[in-house]
Protein backbone atom coordinates (compact mmCIF):
# COMPACT_ATOMS: atom_id res chain seq x y z
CA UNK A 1 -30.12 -8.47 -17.06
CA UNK A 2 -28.83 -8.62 -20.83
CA UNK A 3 -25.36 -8.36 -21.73
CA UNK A 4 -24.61 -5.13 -23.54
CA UNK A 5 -23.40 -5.03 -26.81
CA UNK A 6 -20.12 -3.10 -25.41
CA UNK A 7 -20.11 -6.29 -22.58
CA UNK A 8 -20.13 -8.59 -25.20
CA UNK A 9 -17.01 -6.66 -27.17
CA UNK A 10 -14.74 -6.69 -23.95
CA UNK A 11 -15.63 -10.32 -23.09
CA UNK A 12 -14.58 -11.08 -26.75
CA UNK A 13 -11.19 -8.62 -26.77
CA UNK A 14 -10.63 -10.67 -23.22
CA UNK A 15 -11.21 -14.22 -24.63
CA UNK A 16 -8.40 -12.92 -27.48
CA UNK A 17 -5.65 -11.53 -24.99
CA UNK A 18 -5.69 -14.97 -23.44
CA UNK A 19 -4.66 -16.76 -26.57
CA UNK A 20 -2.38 -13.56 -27.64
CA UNK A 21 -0.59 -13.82 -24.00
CA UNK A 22 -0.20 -17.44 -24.46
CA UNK A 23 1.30 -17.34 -27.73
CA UNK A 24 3.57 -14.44 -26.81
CA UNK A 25 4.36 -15.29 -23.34
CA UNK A 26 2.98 -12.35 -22.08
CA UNK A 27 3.73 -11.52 -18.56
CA UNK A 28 0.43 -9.04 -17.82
CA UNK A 29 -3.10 -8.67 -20.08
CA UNK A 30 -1.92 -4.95 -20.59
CA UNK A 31 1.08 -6.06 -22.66
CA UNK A 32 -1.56 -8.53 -24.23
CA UNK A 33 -4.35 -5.64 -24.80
CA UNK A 34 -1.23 -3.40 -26.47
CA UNK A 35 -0.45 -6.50 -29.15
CA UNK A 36 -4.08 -6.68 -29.72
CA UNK A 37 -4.96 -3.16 -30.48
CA UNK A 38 -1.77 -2.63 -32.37
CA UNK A 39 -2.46 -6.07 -34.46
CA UNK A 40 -6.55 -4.75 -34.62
CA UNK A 41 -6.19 -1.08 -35.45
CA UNK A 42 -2.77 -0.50 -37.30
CA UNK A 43 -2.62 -3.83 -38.94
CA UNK A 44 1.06 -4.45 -37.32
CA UNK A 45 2.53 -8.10 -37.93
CA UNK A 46 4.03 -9.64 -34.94
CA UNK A 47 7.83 -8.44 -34.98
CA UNK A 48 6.48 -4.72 -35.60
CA UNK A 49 4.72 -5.03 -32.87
CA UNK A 50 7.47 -6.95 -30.70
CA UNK A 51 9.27 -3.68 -31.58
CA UNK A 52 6.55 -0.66 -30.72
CA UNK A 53 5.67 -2.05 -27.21
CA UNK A 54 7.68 -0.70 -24.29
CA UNK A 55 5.24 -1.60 -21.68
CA UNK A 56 6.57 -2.41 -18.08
CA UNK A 57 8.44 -1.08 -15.05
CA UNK A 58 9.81 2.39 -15.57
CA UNK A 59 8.01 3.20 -19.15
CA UNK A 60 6.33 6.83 -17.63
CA UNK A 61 2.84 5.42 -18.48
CA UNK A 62 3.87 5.00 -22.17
CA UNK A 63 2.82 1.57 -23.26
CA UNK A 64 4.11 1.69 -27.01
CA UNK A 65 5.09 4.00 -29.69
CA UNK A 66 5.29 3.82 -34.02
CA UNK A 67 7.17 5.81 -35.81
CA UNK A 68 5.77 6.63 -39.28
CA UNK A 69 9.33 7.43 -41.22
CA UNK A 70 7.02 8.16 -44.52
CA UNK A 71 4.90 10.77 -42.54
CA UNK A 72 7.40 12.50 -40.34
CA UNK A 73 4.84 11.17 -37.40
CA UNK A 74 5.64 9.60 -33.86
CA UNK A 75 2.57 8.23 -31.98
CA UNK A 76 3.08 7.46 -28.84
CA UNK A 77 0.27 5.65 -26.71
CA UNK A 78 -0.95 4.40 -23.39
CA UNK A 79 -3.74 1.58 -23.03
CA UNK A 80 -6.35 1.23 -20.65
CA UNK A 81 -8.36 -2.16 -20.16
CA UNK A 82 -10.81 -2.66 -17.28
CA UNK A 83 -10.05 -4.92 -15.10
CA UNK A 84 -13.59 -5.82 -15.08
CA UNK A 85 -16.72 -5.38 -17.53
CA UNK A 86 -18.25 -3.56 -14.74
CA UNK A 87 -15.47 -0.63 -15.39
CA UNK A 88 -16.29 -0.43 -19.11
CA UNK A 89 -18.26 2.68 -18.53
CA UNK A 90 -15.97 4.20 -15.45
CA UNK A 91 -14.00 7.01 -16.47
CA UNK A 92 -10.09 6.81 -16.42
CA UNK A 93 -8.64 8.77 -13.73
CA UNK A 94 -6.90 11.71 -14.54
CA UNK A 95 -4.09 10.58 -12.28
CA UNK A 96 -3.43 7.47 -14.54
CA UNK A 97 -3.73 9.71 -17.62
CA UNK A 98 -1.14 12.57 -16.16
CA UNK A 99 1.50 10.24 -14.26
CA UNK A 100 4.55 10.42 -16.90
C-alpha cells in the first residue's frame, strides 16, 4: 500500500525530533515535538524556546506557553504526536484534552 502524503509528513517531523532530541538532550519525543513546532510555526530561536516549554511531571497537560508582551496575548498549548503513523488519523481522546 502507498505511503500517504500525511505518512510521509510524520515520518519526516519524526526523522527531525531525533536530531532535535539529540542536540537538546531531550529526555521524551514530546519535549522534542514541542521544540519543533515552536521552532516550525512561531519561528522561536533556541533559548526562546528553552524558555516557553514547561513540559514534564506535574505541568496539568500544558506543554508550553508564549507570552506576546506587544499584543497583550498568552498562548498556552498542549502537543499531541502519535506514537505511531498508524494513529495519525485517530482522534485525541477527550480525556487527554480535559485532564488539567
Amino acid at each position: 500500500m502507498a505511503i500517504t502524503k500525511y505518512e510521509s509528513y510524520y515520518l519526516k517531523i519524526l526523522e527531525n525530533l531525533k536530531l532535535i532530541k539529540a542536540d537538546n538532550e531531550y529526555k521524551t519525543d514530546s519535549i522534542a515535538f514541542a521544540h519543533w513546532y515552536l521552532e516550525n510555526y512561531y519561528k522561536l530561536h533556541t533559548q526562546d524556546i528553552a524558555e516557553a516549554i514547561i513540559d514534564g511531571d506535574g505541568d496539568l497537560g500544558i506543554d508550553s506557553i508564549l507570552i506576546d508582551e506587544d499584543n497583550s496575548a498568552l498562548a498556552i498549548m498542549q502537543y499531541k504526536l502519535p506514537s505511531k503513523k498508524e494513529n495519525i488519523n485517530c482522534e485525541i481522546a477527550q480525556g487527554d484534552i480535559l485532564k488539567a
